[in-house]
N, C-alpha and C. Protein backbone atom coordinates (compact mmCIF):
# COMPACT_ATOMS: atom_id res chain seq x y z
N UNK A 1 170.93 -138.03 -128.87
CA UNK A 1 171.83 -138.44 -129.93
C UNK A 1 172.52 -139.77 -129.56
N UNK A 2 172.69 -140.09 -128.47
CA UNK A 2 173.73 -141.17 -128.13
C UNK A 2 172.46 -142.49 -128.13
N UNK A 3 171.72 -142.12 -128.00
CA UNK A 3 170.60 -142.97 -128.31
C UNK A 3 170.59 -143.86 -129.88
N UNK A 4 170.97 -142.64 -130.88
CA UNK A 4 170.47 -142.75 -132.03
C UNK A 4 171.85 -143.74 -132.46
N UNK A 5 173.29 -143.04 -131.98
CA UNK A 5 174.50 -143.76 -131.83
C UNK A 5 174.79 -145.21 -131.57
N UNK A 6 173.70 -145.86 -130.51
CA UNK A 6 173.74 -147.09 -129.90
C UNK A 6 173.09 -147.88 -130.52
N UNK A 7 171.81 -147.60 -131.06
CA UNK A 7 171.19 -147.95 -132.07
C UNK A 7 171.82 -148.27 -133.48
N UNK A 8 172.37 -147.28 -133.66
CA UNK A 8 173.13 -147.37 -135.15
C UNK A 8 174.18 -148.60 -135.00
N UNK A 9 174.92 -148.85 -134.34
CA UNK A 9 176.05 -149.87 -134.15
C UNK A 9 175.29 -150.93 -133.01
N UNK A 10 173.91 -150.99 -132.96
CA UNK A 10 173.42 -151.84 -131.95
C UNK A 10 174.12 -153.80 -132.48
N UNK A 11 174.45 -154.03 -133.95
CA UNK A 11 174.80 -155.10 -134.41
C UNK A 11 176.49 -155.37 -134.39
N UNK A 12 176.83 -154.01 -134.06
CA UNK A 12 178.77 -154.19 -134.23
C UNK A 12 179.05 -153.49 -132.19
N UNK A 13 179.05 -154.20 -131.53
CA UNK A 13 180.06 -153.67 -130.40
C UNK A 13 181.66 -153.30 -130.42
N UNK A 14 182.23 -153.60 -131.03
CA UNK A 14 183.20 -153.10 -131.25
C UNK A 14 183.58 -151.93 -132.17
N UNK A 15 182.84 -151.64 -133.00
CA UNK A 15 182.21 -150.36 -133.30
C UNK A 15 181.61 -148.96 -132.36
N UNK A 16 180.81 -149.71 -131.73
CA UNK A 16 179.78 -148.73 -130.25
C UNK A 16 180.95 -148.49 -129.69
N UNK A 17 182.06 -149.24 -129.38
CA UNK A 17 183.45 -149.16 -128.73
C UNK A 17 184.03 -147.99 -128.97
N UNK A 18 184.00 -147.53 -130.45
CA UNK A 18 185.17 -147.12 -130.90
C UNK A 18 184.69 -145.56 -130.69
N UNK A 19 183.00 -145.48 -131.61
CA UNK A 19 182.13 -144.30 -131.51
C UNK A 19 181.85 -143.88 -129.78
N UNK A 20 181.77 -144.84 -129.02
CA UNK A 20 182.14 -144.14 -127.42
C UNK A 20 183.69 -143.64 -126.92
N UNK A 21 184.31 -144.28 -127.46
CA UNK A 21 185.84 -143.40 -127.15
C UNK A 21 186.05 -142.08 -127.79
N UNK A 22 185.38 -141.94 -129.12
CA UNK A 22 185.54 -140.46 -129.63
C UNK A 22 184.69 -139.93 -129.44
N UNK A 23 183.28 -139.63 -128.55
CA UNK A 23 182.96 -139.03 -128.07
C UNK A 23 183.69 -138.70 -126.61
N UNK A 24 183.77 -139.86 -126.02
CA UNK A 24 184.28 -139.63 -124.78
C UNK A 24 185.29 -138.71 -124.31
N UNK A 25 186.37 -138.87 -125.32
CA UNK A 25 187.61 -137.74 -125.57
C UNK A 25 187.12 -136.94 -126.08
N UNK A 26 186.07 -136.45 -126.78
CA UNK A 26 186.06 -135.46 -127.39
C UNK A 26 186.33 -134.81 -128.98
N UNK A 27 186.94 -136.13 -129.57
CA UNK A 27 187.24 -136.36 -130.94
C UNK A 27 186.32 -135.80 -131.43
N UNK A 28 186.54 -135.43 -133.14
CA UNK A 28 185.89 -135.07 -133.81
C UNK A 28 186.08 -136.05 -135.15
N UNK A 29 185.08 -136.41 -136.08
CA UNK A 29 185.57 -137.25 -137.17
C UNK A 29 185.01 -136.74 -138.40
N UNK A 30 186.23 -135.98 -139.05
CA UNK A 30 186.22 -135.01 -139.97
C UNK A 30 186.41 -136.12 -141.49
N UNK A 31 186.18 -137.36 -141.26
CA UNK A 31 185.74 -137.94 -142.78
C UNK A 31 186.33 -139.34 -142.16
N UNK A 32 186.32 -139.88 -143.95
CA UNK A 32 186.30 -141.66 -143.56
C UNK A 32 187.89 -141.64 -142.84
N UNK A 33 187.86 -142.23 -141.85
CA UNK A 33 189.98 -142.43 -141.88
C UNK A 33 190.46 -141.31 -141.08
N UNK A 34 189.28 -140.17 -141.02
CA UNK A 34 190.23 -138.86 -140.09
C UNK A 34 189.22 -138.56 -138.91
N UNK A 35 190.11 -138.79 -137.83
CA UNK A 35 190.10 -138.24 -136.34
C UNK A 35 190.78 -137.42 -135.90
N UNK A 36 190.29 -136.62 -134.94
CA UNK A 36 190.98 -135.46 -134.84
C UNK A 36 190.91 -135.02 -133.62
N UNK A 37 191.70 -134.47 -132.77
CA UNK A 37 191.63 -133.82 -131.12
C UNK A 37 191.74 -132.13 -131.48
N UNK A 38 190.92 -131.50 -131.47
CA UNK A 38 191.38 -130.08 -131.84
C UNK A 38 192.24 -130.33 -134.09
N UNK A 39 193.20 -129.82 -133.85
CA UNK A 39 193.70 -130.07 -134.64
C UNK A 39 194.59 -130.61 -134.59
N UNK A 40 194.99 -131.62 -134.16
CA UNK A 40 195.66 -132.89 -133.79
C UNK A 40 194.99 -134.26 -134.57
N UNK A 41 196.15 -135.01 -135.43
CA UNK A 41 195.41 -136.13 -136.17
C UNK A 41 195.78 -137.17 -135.33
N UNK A 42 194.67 -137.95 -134.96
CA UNK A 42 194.66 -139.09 -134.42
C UNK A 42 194.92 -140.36 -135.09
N UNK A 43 196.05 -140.92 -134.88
CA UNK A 43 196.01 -142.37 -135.64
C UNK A 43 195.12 -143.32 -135.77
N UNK A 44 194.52 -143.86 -136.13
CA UNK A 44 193.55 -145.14 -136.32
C UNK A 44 194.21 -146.10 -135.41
N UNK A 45 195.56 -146.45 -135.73
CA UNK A 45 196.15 -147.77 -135.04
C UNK A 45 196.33 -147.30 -133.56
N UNK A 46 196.85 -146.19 -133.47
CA UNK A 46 196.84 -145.16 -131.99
C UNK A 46 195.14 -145.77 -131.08
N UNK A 47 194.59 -145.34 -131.90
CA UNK A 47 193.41 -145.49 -131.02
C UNK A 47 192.45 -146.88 -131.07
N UNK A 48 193.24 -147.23 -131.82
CA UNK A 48 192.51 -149.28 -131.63
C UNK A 48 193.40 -150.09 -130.54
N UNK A 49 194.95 -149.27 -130.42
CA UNK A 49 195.63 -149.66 -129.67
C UNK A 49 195.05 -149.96 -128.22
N UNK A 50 194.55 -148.41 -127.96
CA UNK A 50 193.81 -148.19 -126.84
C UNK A 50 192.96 -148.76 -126.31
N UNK A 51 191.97 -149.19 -127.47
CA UNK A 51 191.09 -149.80 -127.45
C UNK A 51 190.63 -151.19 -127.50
N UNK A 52 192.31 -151.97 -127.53
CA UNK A 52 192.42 -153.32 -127.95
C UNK A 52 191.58 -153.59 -129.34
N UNK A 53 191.52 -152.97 -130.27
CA UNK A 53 191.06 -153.22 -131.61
C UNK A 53 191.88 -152.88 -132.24
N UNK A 54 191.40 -153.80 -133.75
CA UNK A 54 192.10 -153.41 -134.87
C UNK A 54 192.19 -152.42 -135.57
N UNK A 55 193.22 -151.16 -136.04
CA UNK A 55 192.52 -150.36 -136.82
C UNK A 55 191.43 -149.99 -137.85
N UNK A 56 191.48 -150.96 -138.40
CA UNK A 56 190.73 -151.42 -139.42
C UNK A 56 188.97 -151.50 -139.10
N UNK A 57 189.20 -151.58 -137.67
CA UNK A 57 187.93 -151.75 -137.23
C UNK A 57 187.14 -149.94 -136.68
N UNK A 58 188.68 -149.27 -135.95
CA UNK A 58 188.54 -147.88 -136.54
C UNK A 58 188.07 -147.06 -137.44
N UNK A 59 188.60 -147.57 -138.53
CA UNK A 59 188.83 -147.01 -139.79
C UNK A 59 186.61 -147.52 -140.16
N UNK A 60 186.62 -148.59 -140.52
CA UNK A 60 185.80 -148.89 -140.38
C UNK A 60 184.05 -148.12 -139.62
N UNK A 61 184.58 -147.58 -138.41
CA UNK A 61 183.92 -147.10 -137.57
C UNK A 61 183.23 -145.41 -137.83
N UNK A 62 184.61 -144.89 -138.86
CA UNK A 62 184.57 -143.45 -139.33
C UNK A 62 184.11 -143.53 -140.68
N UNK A 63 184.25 -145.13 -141.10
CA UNK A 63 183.05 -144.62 -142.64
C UNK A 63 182.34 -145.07 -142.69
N UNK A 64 181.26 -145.54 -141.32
CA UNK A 64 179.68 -145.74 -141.06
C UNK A 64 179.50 -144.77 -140.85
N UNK A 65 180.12 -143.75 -139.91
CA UNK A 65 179.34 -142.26 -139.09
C UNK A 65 179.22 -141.66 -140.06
N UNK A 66 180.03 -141.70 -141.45
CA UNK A 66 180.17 -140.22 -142.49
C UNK A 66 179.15 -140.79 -143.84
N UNK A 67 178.66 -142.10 -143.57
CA UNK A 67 177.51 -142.24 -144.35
C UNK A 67 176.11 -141.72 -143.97
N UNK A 68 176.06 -141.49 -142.74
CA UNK A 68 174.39 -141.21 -142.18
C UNK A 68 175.00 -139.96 -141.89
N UNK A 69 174.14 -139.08 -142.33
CA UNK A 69 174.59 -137.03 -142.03
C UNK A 69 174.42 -137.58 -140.73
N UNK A 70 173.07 -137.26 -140.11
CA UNK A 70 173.12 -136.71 -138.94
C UNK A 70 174.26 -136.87 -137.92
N UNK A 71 174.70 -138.44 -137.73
CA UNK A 71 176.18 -138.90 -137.36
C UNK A 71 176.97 -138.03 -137.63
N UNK A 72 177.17 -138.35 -139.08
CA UNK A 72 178.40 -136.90 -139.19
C UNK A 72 178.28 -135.83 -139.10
N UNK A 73 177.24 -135.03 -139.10
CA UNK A 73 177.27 -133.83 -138.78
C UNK A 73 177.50 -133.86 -137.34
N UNK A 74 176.75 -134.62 -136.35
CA UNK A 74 177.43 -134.65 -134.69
C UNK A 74 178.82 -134.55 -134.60
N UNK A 75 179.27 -135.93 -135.31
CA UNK A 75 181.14 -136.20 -134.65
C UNK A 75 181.53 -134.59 -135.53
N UNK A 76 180.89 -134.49 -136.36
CA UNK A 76 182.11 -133.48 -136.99
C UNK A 76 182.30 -132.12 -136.09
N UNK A 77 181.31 -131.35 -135.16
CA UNK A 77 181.57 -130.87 -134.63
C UNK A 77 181.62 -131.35 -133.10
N UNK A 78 182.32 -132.27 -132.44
CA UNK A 78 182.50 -132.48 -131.60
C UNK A 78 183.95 -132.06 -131.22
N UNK A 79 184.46 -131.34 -130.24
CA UNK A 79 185.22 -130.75 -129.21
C UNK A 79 185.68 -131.00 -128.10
N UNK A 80 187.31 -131.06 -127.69
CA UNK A 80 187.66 -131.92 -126.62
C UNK A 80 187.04 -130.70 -125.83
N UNK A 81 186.94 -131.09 -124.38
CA UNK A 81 186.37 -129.61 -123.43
C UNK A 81 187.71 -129.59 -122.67
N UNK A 82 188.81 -129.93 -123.31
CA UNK A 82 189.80 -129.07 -122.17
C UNK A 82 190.83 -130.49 -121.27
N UNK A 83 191.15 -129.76 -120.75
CA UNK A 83 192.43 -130.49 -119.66
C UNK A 83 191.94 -130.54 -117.93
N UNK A 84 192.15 -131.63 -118.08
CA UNK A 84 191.57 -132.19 -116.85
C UNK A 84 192.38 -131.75 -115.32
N UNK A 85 191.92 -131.07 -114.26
CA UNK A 85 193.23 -130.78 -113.17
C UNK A 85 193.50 -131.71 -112.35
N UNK A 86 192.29 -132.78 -112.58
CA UNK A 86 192.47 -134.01 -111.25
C UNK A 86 193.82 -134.38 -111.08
N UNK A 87 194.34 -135.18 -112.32
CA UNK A 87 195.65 -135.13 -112.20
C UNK A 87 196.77 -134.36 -111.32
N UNK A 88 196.78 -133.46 -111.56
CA UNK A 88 197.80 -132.30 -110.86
C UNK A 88 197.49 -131.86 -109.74
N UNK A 89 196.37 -132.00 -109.31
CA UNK A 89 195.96 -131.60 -107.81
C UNK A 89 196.74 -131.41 -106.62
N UNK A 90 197.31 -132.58 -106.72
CA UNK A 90 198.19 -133.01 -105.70
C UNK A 90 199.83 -131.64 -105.72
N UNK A 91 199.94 -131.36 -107.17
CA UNK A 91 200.91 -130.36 -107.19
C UNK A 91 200.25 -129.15 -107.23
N UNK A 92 199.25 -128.79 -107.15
CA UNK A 92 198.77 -127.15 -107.24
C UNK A 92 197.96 -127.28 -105.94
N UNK A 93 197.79 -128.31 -104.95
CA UNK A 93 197.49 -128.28 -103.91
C UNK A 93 196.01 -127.80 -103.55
N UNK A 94 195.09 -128.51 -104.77
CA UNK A 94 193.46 -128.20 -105.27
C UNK A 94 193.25 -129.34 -103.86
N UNK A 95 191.99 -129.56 -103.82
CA UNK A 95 190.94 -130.60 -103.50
C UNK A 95 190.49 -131.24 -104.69
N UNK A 96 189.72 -132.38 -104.31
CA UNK A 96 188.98 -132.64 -105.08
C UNK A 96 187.44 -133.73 -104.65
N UNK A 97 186.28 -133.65 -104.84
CA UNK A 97 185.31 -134.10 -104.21
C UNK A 97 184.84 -134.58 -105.45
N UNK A 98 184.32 -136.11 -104.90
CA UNK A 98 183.57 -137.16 -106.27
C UNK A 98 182.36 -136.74 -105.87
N UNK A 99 181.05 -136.83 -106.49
CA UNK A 99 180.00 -137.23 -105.74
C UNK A 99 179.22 -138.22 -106.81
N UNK A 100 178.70 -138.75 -106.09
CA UNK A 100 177.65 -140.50 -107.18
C UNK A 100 176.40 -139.79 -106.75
N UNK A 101 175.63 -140.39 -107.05
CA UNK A 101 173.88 -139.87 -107.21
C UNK A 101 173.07 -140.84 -107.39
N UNK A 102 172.39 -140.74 -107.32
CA UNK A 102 171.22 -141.73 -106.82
C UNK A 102 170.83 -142.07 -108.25
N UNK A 103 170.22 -141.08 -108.98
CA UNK A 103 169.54 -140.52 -110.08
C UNK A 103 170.59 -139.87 -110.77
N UNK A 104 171.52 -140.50 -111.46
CA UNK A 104 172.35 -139.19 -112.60
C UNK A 104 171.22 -138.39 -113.11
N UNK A 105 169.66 -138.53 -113.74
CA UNK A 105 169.52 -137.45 -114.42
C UNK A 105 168.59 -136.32 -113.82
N UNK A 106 168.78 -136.25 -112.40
CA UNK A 106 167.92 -135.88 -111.61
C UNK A 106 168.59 -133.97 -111.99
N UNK A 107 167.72 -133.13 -111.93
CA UNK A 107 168.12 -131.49 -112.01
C UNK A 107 168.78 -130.63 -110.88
N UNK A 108 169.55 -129.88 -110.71
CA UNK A 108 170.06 -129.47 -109.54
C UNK A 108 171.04 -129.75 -108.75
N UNK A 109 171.55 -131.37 -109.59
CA UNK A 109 172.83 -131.74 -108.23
C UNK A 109 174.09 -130.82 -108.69
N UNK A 110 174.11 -130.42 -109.42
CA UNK A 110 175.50 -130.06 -109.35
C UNK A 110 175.49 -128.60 -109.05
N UNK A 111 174.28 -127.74 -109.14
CA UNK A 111 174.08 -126.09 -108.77
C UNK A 111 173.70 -126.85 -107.14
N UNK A 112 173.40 -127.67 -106.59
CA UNK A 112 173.59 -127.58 -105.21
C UNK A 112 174.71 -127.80 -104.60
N UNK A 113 176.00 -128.46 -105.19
CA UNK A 113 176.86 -128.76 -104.68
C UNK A 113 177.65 -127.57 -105.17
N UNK A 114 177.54 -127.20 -106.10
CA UNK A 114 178.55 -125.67 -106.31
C UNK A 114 178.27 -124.62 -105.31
N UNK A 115 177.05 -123.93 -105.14
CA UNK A 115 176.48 -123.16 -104.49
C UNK A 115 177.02 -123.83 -102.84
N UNK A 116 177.25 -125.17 -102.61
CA UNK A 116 177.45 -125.18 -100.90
C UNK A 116 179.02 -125.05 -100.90
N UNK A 117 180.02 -125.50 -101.65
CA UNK A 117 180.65 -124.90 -101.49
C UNK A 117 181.41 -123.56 -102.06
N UNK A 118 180.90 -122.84 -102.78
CA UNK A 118 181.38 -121.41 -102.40
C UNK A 118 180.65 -120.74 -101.68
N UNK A 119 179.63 -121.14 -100.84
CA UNK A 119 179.04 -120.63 -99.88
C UNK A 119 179.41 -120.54 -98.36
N UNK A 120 180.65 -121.63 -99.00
CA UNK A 120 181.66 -121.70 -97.58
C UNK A 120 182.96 -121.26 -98.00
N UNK A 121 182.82 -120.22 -99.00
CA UNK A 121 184.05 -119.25 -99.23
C UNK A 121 185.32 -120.42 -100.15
N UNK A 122 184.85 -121.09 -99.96
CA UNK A 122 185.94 -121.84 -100.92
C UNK A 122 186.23 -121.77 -103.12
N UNK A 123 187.36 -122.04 -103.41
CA UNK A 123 187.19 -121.16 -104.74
C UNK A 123 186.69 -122.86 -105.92
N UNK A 124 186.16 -122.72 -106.74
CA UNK A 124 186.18 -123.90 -107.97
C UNK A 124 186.91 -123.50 -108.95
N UNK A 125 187.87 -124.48 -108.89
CA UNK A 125 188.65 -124.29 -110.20
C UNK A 125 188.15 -125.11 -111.50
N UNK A 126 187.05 -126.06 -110.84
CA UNK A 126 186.87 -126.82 -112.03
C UNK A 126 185.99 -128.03 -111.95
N UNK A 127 184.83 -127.74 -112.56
CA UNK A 127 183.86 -129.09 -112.65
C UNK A 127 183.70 -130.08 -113.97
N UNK A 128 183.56 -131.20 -113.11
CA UNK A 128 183.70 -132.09 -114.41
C UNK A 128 182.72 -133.04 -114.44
N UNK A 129 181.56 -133.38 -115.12
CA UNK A 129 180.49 -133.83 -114.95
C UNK A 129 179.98 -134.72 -116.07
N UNK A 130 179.97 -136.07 -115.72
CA UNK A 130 179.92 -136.48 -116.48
C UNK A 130 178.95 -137.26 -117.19
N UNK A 131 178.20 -137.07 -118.43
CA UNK A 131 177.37 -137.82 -118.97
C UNK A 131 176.55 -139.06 -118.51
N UNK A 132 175.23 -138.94 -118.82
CA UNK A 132 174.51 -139.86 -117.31
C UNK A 132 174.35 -141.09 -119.24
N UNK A 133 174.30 -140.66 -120.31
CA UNK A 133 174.15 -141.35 -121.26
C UNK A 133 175.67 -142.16 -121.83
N UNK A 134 176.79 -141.53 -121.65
CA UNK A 134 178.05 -141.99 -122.09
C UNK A 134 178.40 -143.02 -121.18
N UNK A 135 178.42 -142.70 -119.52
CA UNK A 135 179.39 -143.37 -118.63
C UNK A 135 178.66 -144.17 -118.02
N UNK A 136 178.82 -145.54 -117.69
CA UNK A 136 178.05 -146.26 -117.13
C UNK A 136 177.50 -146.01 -115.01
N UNK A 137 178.36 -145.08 -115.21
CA UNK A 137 178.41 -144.64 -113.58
C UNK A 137 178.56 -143.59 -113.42
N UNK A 138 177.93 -142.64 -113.88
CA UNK A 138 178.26 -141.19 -114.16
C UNK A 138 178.79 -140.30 -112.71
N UNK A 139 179.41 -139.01 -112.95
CA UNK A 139 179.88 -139.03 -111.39
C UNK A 139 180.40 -137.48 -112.13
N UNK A 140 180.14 -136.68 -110.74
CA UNK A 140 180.54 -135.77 -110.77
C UNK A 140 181.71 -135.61 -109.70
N UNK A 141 183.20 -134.70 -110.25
CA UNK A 141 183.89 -134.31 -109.77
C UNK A 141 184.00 -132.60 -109.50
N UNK A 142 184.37 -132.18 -108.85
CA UNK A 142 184.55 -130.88 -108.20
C UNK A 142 186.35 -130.12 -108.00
N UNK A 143 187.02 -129.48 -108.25
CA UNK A 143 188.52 -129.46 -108.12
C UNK A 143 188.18 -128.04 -107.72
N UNK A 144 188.80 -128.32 -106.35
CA UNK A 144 188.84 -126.99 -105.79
C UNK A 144 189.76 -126.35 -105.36
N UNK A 145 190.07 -125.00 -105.38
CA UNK A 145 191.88 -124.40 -105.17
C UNK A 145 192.38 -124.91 -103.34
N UNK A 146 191.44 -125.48 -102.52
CA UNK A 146 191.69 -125.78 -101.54
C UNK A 146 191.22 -127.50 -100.98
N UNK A 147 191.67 -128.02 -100.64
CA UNK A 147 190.91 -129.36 -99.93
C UNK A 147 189.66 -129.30 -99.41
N UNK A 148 188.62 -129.71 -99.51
CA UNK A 148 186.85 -129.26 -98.58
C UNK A 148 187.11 -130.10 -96.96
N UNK A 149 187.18 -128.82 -95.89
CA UNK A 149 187.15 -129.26 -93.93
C UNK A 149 185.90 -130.16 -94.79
N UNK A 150 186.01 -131.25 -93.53
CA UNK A 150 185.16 -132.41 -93.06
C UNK A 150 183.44 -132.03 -92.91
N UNK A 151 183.73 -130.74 -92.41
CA UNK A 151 182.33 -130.12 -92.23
C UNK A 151 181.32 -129.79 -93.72
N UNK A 152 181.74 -129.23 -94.54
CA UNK A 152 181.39 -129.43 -95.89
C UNK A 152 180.77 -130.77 -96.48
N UNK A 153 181.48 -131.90 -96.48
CA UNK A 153 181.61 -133.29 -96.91
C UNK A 153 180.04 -133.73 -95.79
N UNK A 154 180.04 -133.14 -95.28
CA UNK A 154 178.96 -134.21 -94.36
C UNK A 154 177.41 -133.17 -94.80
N UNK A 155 177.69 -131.92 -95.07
CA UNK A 155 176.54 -130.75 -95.72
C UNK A 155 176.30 -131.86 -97.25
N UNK A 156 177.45 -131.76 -97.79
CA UNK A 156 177.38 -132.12 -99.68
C UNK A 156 176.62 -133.71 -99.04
N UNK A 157 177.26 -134.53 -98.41
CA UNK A 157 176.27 -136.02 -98.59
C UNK A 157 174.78 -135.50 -97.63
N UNK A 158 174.17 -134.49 -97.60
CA UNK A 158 172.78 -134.24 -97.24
C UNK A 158 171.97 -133.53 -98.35
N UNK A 159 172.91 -133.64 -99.41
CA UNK A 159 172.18 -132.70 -100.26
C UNK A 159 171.10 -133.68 -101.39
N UNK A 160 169.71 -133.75 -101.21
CA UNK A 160 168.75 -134.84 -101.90
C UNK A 160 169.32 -135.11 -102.79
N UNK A 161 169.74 -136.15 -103.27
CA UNK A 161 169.97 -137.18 -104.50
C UNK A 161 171.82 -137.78 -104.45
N UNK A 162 172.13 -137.26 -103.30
CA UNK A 162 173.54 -137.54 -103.23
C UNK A 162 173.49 -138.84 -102.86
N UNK A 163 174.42 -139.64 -103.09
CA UNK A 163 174.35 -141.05 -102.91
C UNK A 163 175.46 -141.35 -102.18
N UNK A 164 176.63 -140.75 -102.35
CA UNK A 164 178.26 -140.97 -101.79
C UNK A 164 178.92 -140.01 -102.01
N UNK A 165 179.96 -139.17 -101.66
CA UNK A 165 180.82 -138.02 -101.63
C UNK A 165 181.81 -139.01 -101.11
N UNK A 166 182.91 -139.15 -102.47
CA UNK A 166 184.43 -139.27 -101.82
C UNK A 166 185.08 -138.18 -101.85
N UNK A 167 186.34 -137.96 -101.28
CA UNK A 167 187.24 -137.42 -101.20
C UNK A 167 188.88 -137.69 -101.79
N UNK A 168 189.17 -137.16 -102.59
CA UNK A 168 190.76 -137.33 -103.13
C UNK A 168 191.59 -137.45 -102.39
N UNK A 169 192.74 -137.81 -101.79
CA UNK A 169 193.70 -137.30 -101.53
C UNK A 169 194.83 -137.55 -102.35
């Protein structure tokens, strides 16, 4: 689909702009002019703000998608996935492990890195993985109810296709 997305606005970048931020968040675009987080209305000017664009160019952006179904039928059911813990880590006293990849679309990196660490008894509170088609550097994060020993970190960068394992603090 994001294919078909890039294509569609391949002549307006600031458009591709706008249609990658509401996927990215998770927006949904329930007609010409309406964005939405859950059921939360998103301003147009709110989110050109963000975006260093004009609303207008927003606005704009939500009554190309709601002319071609298939577009709109995508954004319309699109769904934020939730609240992020990276943030708070530091106060609920999680870990957290990046890892980069060689190959974002390679199969298995992330059931190998889950599987090594709760295999070392440690708990996941939360994976976050991100689109090898949306993000230009796609990267998986890991939030775990504990910090990962040193010994882990040197298992996870042996695991085929790992490229780099940082560490949060």
């Amino acid at each position: 689909m994001w294919r078909k997305i890039v294509d569609f606005f391949r002549d307006s970048p600031q458009r591709l702009k706008v249609a990658q931020a509401i996927v990215r968040h998770g927006f949904s675009v329930e007609g010409p002019g309406l964005i939405k987080c859950g059921d939360i209305r998103i301003p147009l000017k709110s989110l050109g703000a963000a975006l260093d664009l004009d609303r207008r160019t927003v606005r704009a952006t939500t009554e190309d998608i709601c002319k071609k179904s298939d577009l709109c039928d995508f954004f319309k059911l699109l769904k934020p996935a939730g609240p992020s813990l990276e943030g708070v880590r530091g106060l609920l006293g999680y870990g957290v492990v990046t890892i980069l990849v060689e190959f974002p679309d390679s199969p298995g990196i992330v059931s190998a890195v889950t599987s090594m660490i709760a295999g070392h008894g440690i708990a996941i509170r939360q994976v976050l993985a991100e689109d090898v088609a949306i993000y230009p550097e796609p990267c998986l994060k890991v939030i775990t109810e504990t910090p990962l020993p040193g010994s882990i970190i040197r298992n996870l960068s042996d695991i085929k296709g790992v490229r780099k394992v940082i560490i949060d603090k």
